[in-house]
PDB file of N, CA and C in Angstrom:
ATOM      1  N   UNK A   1      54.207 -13.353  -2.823  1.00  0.00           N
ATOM      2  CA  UNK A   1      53.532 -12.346  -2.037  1.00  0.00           C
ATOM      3  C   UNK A   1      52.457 -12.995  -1.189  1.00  0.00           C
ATOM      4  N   UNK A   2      52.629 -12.722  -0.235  1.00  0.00           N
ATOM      5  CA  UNK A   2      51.159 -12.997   0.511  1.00  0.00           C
ATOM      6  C   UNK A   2      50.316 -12.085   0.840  1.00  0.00           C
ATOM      7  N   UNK A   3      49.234 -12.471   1.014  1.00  0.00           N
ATOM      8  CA  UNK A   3      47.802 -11.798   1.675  1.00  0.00           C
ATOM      9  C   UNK A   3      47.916 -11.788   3.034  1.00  0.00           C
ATOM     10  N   UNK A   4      46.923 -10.864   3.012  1.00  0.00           N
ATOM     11  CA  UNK A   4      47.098 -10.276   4.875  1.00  0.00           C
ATOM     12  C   UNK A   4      45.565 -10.207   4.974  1.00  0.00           C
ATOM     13  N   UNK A   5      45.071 -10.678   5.750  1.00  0.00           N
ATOM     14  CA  UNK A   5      43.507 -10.292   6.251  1.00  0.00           C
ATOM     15  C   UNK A   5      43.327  -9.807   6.764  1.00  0.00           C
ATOM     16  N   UNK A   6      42.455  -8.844   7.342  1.00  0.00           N
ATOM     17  CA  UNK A   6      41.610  -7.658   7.556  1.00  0.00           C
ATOM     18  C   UNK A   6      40.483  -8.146   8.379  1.00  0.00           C
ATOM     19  N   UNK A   7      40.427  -8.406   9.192  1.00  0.00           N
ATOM     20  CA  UNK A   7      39.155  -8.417  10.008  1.00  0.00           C
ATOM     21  C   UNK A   7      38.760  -7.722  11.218  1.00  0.00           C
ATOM     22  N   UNK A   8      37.097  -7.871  11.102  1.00  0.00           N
ATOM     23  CA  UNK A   8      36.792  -6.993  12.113  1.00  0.00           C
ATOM     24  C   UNK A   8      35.563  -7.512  13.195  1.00  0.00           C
ATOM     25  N   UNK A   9      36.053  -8.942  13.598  1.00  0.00           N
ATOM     26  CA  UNK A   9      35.606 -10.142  14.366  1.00  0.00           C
ATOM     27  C   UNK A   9      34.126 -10.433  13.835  1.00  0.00           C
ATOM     28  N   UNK A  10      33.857 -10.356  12.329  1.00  0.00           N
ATOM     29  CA  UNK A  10      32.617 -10.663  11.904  1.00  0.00           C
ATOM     30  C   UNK A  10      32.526 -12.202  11.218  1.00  0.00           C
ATOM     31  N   UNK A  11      31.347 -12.636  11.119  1.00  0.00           N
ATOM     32  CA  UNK A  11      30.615 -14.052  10.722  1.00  0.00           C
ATOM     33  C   UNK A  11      31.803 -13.951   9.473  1.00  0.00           C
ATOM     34  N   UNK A  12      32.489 -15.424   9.518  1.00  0.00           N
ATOM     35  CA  UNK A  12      33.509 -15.349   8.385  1.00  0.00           C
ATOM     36  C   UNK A  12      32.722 -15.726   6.988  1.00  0.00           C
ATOM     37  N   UNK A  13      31.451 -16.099   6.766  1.00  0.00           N
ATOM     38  CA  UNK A  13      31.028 -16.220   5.723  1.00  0.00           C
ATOM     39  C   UNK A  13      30.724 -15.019   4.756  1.00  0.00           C
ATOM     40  N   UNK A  14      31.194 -13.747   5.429  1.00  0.00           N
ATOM     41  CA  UNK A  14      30.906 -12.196   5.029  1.00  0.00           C
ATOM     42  C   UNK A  14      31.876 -11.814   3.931  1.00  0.00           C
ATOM     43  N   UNK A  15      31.000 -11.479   2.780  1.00  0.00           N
ATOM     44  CA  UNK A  15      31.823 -11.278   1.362  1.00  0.00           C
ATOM     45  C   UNK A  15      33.356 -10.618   1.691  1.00  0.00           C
ATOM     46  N   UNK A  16      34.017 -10.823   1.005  1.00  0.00           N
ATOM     47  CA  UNK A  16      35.313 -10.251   1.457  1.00  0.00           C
ATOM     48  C   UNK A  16      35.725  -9.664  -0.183  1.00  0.00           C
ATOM     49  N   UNK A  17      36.502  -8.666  -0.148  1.00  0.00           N
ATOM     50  CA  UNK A  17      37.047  -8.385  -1.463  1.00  0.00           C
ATOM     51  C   UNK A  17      38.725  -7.777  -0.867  1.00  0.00           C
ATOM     52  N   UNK A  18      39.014  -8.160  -2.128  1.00  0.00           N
ATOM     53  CA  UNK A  18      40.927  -7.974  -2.344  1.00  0.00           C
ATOM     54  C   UNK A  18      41.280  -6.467  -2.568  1.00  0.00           C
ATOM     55  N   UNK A  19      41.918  -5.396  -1.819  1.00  0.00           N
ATOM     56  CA  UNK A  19      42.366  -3.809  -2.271  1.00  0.00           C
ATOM     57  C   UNK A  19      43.973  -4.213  -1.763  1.00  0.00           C
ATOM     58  N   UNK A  20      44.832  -3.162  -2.387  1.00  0.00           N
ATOM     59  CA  UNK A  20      46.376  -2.970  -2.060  1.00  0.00           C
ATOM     60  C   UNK A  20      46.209  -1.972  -1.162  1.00  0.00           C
ATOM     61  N   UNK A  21      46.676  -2.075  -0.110  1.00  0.00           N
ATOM     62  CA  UNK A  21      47.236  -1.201   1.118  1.00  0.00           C
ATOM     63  C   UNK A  21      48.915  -0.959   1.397  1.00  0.00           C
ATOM     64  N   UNK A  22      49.143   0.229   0.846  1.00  0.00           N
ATOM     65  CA  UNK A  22      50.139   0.743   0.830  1.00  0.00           C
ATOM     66  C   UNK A  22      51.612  -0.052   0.254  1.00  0.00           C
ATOM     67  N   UNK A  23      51.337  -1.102  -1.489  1.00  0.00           N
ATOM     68  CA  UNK A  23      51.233  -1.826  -2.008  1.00  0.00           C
ATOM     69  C   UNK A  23      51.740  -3.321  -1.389  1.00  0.00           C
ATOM     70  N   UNK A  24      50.644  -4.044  -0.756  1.00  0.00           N
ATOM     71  CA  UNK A  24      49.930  -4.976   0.201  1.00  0.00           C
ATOM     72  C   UNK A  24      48.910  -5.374  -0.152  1.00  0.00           C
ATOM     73  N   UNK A  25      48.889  -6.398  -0.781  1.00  0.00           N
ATOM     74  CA  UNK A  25      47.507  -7.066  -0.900  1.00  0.00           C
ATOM     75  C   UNK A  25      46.589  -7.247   0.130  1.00  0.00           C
ATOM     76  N   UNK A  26      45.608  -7.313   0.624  1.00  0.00           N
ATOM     77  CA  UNK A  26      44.994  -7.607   1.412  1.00  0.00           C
ATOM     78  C   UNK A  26      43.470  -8.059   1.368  1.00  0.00           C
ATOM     79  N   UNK A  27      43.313  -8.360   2.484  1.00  0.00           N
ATOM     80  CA  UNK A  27      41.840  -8.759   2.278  1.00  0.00           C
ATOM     81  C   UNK A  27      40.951  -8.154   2.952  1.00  0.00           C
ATOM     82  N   UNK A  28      39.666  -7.878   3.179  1.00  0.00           N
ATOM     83  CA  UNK A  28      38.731  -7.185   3.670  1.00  0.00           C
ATOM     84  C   UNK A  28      37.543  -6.821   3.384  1.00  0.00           C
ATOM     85  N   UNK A  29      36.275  -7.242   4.841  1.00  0.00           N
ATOM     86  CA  UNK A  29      35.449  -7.157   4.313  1.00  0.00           C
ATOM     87  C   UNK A  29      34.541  -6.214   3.458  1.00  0.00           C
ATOM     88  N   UNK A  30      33.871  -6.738   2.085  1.00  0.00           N
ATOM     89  CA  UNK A  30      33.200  -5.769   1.525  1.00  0.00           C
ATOM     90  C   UNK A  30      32.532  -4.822   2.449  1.00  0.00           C
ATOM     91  N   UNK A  31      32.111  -3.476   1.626  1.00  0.00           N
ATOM     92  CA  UNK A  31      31.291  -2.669   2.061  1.00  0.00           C
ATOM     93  C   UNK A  31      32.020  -1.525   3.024  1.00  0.00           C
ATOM     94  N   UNK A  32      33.096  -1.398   2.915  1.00  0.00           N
ATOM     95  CA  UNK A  32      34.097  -0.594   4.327  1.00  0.00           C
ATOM     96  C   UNK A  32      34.461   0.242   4.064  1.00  0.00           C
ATOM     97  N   UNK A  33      34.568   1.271   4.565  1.00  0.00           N
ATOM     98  CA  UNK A  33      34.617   2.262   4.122  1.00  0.00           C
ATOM     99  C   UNK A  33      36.249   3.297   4.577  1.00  0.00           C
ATOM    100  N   UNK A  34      36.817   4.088   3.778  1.00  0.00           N
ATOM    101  CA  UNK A  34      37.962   4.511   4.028  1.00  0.00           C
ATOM    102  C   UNK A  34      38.206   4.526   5.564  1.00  0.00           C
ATOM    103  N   UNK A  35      37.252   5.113   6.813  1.00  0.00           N
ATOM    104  CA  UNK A  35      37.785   4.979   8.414  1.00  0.00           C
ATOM    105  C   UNK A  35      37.775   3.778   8.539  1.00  0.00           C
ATOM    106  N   UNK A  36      36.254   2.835   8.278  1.00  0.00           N
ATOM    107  CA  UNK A  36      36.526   1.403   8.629  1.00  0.00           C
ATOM    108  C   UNK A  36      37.888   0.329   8.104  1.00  0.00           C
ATOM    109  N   UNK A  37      37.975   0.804   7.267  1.00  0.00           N
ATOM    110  CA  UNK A  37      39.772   0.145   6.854  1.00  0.00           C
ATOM    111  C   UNK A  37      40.835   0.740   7.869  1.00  0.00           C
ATOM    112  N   UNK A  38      40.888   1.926   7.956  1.00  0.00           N
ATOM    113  CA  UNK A  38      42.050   2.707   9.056  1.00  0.00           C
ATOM    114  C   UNK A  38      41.350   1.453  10.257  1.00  0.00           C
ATOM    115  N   UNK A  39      40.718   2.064  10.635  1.00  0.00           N
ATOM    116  CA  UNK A  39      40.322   1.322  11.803  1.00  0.00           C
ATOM    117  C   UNK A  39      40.514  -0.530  12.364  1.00  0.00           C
ATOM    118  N   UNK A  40      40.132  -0.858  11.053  1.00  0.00           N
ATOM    119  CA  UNK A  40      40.637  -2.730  10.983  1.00  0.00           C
ATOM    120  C   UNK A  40      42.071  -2.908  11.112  1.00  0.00           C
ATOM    121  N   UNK A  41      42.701  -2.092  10.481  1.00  0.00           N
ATOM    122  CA  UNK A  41      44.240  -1.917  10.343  1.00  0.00           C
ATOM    123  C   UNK A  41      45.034  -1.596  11.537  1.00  0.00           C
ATOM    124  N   UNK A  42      44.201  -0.773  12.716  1.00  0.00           N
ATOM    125  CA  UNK A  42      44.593  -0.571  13.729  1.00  0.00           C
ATOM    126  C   UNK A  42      45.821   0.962  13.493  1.00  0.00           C
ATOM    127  N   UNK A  43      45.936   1.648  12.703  1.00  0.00           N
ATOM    128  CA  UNK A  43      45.885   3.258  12.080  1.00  0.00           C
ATOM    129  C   UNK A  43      44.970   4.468  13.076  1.00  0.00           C
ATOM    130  N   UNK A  44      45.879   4.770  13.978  1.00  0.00           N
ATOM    131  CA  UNK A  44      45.362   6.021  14.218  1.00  0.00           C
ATOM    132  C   UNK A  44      44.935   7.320  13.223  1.00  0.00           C
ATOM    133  N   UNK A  45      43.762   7.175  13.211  1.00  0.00           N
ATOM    134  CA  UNK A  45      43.156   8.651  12.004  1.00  0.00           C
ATOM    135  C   UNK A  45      43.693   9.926  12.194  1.00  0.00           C
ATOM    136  N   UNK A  46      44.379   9.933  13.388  1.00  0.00           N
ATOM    137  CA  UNK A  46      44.016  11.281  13.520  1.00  0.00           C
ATOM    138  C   UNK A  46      45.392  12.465  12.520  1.00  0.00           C
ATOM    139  N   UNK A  47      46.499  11.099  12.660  1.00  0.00           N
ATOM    140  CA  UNK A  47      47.560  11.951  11.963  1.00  0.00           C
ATOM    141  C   UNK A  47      48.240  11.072  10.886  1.00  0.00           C
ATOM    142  N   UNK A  48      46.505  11.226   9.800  1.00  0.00           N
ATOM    143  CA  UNK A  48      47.376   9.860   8.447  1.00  0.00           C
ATOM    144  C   UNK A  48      46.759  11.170   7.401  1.00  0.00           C
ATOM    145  N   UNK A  49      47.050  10.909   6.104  1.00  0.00           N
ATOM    146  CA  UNK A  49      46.183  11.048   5.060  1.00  0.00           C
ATOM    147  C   UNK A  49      46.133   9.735   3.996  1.00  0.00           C
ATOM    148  N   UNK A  50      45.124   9.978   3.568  1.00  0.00           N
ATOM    149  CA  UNK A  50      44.422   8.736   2.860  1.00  0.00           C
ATOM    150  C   UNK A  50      44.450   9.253   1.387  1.00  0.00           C
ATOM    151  N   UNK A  51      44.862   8.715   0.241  1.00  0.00           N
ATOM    152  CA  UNK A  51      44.687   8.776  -1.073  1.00  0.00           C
ATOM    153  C   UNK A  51      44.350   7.102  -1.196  1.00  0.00           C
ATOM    154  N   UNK A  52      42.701   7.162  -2.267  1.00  0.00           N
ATOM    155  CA  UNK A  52      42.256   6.229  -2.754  1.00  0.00           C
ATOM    156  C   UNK A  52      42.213   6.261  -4.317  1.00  0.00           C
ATOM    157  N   UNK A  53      42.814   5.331  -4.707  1.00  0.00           N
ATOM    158  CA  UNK A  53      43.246   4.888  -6.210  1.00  0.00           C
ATOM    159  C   UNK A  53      43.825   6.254  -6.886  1.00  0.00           C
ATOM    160  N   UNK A  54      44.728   6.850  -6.398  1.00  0.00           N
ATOM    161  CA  UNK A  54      45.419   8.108  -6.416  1.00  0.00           C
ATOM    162  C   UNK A  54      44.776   9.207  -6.419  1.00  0.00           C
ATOM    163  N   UNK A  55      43.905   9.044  -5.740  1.00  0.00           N
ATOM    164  CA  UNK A  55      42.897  11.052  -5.291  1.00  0.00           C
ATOM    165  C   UNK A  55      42.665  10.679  -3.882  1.00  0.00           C
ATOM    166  N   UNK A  56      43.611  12.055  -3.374  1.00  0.00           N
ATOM    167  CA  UNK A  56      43.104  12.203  -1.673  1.00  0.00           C
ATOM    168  C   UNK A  56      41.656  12.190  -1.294  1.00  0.00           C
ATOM    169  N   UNK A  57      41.964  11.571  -0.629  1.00  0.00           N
ATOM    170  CA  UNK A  57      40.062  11.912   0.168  1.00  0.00           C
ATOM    171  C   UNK A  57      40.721  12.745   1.303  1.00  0.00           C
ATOM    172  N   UNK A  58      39.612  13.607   1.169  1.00  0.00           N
ATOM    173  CA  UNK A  58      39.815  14.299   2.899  1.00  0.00           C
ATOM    174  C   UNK A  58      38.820  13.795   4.087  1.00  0.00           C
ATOM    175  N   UNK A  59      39.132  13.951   5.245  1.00  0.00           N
ATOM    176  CA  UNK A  59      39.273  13.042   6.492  1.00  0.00           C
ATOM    177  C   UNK A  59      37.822  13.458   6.811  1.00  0.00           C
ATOM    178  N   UNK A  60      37.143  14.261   6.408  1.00  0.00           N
ATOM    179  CA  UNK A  60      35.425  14.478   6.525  1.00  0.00           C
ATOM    180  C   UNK A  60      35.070  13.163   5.706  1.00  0.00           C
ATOM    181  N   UNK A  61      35.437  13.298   4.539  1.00  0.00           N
ATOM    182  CA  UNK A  61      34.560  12.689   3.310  1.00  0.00           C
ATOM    183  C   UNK A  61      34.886  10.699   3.733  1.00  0.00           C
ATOM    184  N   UNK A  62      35.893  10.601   4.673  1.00  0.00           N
ATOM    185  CA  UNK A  62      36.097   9.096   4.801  1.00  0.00           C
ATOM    186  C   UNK A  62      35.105   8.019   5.727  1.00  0.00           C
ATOM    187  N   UNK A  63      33.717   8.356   6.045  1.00  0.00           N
ATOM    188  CA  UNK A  63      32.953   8.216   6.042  1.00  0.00           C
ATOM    189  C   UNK A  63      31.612   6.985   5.321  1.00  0.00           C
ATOM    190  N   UNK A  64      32.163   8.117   4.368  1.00  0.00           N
ATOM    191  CA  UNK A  64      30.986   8.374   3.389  1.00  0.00           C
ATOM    192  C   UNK A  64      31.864   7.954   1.855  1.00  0.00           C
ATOM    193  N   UNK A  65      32.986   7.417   2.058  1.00  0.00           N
ATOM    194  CA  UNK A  65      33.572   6.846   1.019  1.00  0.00           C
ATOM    195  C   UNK A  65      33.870   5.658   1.224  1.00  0.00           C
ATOM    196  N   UNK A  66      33.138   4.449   0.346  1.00  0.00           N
ATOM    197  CA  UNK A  66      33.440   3.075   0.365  1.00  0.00           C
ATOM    198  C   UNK A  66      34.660   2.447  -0.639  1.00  0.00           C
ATOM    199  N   UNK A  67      35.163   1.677  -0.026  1.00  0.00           N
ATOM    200  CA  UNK A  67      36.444   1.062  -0.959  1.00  0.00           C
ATOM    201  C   UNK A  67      35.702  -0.280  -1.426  1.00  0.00           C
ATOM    202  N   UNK A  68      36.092  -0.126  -3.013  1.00  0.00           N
ATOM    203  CA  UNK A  68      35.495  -1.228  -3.702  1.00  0.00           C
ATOM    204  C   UNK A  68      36.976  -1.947  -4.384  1.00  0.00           C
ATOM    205  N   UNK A  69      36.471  -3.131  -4.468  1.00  0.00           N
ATOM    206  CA  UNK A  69      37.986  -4.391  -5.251  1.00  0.00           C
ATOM    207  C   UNK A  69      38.457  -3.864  -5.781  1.00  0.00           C
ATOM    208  N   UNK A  70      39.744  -4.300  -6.033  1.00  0.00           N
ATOM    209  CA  UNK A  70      40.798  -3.792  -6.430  1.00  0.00           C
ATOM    210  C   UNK A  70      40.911  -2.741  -6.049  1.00  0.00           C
ATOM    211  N   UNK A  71      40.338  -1.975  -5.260  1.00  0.00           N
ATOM    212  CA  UNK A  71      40.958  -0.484  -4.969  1.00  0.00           C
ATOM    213  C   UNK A  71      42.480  -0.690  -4.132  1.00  0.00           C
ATOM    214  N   UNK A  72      42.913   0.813  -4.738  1.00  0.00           N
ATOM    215  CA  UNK A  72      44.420   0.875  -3.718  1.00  0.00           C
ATOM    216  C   UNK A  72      44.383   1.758  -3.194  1.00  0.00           C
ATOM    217  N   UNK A  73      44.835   1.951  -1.789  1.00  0.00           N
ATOM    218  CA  UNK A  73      44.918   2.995  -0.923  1.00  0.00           C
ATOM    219  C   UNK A  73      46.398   2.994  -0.262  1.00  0.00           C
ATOM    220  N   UNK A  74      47.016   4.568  -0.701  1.00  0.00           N
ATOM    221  CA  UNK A  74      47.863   4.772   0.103  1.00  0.00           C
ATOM    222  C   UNK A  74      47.991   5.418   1.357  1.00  0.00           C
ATOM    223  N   UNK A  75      48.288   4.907   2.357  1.00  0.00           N
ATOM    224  CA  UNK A  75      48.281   5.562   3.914  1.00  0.00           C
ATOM    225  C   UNK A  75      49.588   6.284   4.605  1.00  0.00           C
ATOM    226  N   UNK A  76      49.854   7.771   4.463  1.00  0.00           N
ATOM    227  CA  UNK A  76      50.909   7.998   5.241  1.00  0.00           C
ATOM    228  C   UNK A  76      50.506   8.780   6.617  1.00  0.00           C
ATOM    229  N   UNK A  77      51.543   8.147   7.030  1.00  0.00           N
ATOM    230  CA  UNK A  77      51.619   8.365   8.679  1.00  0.00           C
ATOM    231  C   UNK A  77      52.266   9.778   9.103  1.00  0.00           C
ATOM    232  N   UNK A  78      51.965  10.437  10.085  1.00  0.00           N
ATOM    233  CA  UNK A  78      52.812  11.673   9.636  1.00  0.00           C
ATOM    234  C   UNK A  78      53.645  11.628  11.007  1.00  0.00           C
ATOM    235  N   UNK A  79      55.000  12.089  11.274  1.00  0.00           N
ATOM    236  CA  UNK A  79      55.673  12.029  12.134  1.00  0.00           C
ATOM    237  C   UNK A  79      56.247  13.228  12.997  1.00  0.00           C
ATOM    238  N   UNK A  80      56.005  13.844  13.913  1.00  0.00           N
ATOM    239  CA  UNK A  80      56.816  14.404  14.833  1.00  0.00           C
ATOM    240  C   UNK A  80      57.836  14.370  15.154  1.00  0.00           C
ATOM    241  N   UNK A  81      58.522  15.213  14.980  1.00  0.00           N
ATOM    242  CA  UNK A  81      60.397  14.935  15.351  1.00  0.00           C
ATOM    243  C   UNK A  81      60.938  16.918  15.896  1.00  0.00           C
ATOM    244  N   UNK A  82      61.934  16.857  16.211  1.00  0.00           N
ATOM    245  CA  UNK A  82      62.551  17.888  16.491  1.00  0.00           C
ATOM    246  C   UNK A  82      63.780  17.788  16.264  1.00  0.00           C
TER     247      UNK A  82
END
């Protein structure tokens, strides 16, 4: 398996911690919070939902919710079709 890094063009000496993304190891810097991960990832917010370590967060509260090591987050994308 490999790692995937996560960055968000900061000083590379900046703590980094390990979470599974949509089971994906990855890397990323500490302190980030459920949008700032969408966001590093390059994840449009507007039509995902986010469950962290299996409890949805809702799209207010992702903010104000930080992902700590080992956390896992699953991301689905939602799709339009006819």
């Amino acid at each position: 398996m490999s790692n995937h890094a996560v960055t968000s063009g900061t000083d590379e000496r900046t703590e980094s911690i390990e979470i599974v993304v949509n089971g994906e190891p990855r890397i990323v810097p500490a302190g980030q919070t459920v949008r700032g991960i969408l966001a590093a990832l390059g994840v449009e917010a507007d039509r995902v939902a986010v469950e962290l370590n299996r409890a949805i967060v809702r799209k207010q509260e992702w903010d104000a919710t930080r992902v700590a090591n080992g956390s896992r987050l699953e991301i689905v994308q939602f799709v339009g079709g006819g």
